[in-house]
C-alpha atoms as a PDB file:
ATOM      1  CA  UNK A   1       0.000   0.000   0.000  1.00  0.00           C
ATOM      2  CA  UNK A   2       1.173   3.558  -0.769  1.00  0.00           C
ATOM      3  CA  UNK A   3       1.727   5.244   2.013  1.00  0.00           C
ATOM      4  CA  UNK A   4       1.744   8.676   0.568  1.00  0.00           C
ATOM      5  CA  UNK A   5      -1.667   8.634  -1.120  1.00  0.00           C
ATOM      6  CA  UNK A   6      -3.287  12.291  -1.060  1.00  0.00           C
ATOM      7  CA  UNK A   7      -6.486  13.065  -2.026  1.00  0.00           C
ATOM      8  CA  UNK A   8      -6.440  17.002  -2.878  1.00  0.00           C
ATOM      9  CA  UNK A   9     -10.036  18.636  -2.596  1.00  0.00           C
ATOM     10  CA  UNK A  10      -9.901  22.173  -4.490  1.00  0.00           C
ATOM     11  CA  UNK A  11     -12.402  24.141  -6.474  1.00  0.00           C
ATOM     12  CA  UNK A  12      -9.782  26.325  -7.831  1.00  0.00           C
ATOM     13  CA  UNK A  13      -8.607  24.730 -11.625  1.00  0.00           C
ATOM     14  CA  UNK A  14      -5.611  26.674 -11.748  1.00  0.00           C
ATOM     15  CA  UNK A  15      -4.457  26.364  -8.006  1.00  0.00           C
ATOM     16  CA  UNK A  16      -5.418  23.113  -8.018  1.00  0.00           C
ATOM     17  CA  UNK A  17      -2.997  21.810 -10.782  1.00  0.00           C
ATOM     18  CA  UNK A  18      -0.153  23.466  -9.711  1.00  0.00           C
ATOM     19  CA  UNK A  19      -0.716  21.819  -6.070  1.00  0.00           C
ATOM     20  CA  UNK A  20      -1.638  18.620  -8.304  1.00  0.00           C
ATOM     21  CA  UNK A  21       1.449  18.777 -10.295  1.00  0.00           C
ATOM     22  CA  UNK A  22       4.028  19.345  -7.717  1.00  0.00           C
ATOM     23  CA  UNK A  23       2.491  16.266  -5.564  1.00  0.00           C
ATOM     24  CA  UNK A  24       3.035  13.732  -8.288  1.00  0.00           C
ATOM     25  CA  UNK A  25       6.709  15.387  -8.947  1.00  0.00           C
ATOM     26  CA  UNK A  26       7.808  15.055  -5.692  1.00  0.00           C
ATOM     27  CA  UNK A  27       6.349  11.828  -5.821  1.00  0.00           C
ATOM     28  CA  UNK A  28       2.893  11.269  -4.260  1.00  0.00           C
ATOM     29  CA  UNK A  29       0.321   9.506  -5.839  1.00  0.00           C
ATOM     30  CA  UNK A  30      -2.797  12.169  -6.045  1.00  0.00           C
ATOM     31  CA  UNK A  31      -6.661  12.049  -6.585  1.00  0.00           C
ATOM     32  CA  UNK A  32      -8.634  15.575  -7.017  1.00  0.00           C
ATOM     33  CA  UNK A  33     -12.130  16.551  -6.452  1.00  0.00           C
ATOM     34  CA  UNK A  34     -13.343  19.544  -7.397  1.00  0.00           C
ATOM     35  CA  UNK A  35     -16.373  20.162  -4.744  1.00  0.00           C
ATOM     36  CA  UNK A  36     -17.270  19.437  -1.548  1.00  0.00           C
ATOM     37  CA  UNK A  37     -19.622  16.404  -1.956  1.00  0.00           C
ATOM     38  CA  UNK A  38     -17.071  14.966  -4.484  1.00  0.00           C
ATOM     39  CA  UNK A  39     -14.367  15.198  -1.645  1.00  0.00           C
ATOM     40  CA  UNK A  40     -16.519  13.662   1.160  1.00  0.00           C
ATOM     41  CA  UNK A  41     -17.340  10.835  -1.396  1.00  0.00           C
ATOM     42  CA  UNK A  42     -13.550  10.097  -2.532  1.00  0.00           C
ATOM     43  CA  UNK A  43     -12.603  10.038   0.857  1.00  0.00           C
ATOM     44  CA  UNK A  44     -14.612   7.029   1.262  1.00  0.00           C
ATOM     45  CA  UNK A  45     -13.211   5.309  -1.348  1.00  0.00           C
ATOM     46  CA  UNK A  46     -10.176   6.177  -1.965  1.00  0.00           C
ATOM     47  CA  UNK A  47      -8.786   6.126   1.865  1.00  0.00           C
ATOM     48  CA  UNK A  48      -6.056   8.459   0.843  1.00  0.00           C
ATOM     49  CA  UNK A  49      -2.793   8.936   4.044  1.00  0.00           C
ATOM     50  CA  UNK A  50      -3.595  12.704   3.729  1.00  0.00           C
ATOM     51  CA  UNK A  51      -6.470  15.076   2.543  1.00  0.00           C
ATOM     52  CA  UNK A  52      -5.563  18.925   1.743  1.00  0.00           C
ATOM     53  CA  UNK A  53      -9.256  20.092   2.317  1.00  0.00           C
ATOM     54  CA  UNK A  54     -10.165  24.107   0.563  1.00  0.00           C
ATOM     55  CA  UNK A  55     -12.724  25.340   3.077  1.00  0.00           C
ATOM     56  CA  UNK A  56     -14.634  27.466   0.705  1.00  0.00           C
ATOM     57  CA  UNK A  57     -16.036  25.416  -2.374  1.00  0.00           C
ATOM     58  CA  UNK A  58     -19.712  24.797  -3.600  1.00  0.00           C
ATOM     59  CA  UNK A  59     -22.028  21.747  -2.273  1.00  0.00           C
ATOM     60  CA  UNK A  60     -19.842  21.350   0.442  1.00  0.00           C
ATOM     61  CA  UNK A  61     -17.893  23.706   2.038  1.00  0.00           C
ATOM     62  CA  UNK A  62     -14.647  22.279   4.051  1.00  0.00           C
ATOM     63  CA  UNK A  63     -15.790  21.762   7.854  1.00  0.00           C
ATOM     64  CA  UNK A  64     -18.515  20.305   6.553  1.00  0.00           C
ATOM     65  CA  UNK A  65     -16.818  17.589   4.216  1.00  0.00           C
ATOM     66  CA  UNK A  66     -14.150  17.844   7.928  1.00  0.00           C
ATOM     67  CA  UNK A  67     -16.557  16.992   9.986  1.00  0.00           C
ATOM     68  CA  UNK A  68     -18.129  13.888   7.207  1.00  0.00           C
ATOM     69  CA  UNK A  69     -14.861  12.362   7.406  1.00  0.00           C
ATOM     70  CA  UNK A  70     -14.421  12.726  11.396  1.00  0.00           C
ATOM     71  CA  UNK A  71     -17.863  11.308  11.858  1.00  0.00           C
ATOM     72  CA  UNK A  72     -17.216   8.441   9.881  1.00  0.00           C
ATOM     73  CA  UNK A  73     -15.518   4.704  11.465  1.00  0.00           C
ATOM     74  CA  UNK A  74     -14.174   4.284   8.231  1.00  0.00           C
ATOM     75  CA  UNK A  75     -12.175   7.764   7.520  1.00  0.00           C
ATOM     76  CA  UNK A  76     -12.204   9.496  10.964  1.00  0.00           C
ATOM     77  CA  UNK A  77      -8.335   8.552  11.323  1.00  0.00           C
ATOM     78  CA  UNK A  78      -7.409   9.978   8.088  1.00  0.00           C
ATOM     79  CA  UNK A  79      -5.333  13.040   8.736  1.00  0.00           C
ATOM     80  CA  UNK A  80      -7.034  16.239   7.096  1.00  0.00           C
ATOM     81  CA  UNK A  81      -4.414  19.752   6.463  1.00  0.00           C
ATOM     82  CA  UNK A  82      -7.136  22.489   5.619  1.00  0.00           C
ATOM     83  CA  UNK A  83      -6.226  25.088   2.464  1.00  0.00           C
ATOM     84  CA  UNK A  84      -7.783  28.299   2.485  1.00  0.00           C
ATOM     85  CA  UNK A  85      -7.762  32.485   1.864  1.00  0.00           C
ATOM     86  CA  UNK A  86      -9.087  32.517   5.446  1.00  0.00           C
ATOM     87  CA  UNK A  87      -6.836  33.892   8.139  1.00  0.00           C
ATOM     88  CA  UNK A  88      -8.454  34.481  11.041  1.00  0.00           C
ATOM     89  CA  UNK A  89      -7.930  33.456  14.646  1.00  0.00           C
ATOM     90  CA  UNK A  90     -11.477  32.180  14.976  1.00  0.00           C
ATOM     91  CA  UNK A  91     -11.175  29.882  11.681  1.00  0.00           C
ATOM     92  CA  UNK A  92      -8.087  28.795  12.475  1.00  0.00           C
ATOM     93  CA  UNK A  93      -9.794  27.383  16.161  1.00  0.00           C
ATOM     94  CA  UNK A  94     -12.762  26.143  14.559  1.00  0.00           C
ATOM     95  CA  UNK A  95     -10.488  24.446  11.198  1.00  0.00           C
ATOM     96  CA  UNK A  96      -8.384  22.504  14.077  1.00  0.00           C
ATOM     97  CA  UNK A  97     -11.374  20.804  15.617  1.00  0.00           C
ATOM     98  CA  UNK A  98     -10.062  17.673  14.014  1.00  0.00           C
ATOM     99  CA  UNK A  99      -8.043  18.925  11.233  1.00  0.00           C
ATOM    100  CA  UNK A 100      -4.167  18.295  11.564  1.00  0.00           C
ATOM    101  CA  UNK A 101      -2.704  21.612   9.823  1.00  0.00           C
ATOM    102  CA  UNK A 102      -4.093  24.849   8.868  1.00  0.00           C
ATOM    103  CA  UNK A 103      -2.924  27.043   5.094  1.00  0.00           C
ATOM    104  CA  UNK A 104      -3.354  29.979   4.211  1.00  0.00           C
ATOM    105  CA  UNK A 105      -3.422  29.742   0.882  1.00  0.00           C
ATOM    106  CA  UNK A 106      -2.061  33.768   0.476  1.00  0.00           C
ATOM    107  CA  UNK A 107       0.624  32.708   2.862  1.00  0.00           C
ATOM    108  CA  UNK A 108       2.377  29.664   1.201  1.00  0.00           C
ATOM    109  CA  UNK A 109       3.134  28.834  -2.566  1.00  0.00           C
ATOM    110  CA  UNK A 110       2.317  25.461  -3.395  1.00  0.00           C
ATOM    111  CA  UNK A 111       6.308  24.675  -3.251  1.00  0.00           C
ATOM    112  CA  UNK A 112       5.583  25.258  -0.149  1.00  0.00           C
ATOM    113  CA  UNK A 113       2.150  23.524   0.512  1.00  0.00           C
ATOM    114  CA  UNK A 114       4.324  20.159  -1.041  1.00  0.00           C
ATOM    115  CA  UNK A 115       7.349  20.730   1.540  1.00  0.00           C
ATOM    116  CA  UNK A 116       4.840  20.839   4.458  1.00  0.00           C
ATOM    117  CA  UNK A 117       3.104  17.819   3.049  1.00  0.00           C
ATOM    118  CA  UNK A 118       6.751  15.676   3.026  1.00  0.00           C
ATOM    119  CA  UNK A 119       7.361  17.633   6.601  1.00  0.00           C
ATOM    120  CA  UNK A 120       3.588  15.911   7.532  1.00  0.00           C
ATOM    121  CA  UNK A 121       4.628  12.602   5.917  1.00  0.00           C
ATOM    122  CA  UNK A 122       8.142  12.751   7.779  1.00  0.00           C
ATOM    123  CA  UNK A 123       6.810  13.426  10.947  1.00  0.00           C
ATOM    124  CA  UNK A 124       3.770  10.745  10.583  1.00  0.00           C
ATOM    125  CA  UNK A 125       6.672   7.705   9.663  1.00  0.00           C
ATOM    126  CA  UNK A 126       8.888   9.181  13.152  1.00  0.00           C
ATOM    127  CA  UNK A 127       6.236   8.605  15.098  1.00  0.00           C
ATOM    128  CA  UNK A 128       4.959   4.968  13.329  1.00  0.00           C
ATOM    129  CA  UNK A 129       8.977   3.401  13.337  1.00  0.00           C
ATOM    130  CA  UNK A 130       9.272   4.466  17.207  1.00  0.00           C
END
């Protein structure tokens, strides 16, 4: 099993690839979804390692596509980092009720979205080989 399996959930075409693109070049095997419902759905199926969640997208918007895959036996242990243009203090406390990392979109190109994905990944294997 692929241990680095990501499931990107992003209404945003352009941002979206780019994030897309530098996942599978650093090496990560990807699946997108475009809305909320499509996210909550792939979840399910797909059991990705990781999902990078956008908070604001149509159908469903990210907490409630969070809280879906919290609420569920299946997916609740899947780690969640949530993407967004939001910034402040108050949806940063309410994203972290269950999610493990918190964007800002503004605040990190998606170089840097894939280094704290391998940081995530890095981390996640410390704590498994101890």
């Amino acid at each position: 099993m692929n241990k680095n399996k990501i499931l990107l959930v992003e209404d945003d075409a352009i941002l979206a690839k780019t994030i897309y693109d530098e996942l599978v070049e650093s090496g990560f095997e990807v699946d997108q979804a475009h809305d909320g419902e499509e996210g909550l759905r792939m979840v399910g199926e797909k059991k990705p390692n990781l999902v990078l969640l956008d908070i604001l997208m149509p159908k469903k918007n990210g907490f409630e596509v969070l809280q879906g895959i919290k609420e569920n036996p299946d997916t609740k242990d899947i780690p969640v980092i949530m993407l967004t243009v939001l910034g402040a203090d108050e949806d940063v406390e309410t994203t972290m009720l269950g999610a493990s990392d918190y964007l800002v979109k503004s605040e990190y190109t998606p170089s840097q979205i894939v280094e704290k994905v391998k940081a995530f990944f890095a981390k996640q294997q410390a704590s498994e080989s101890k």
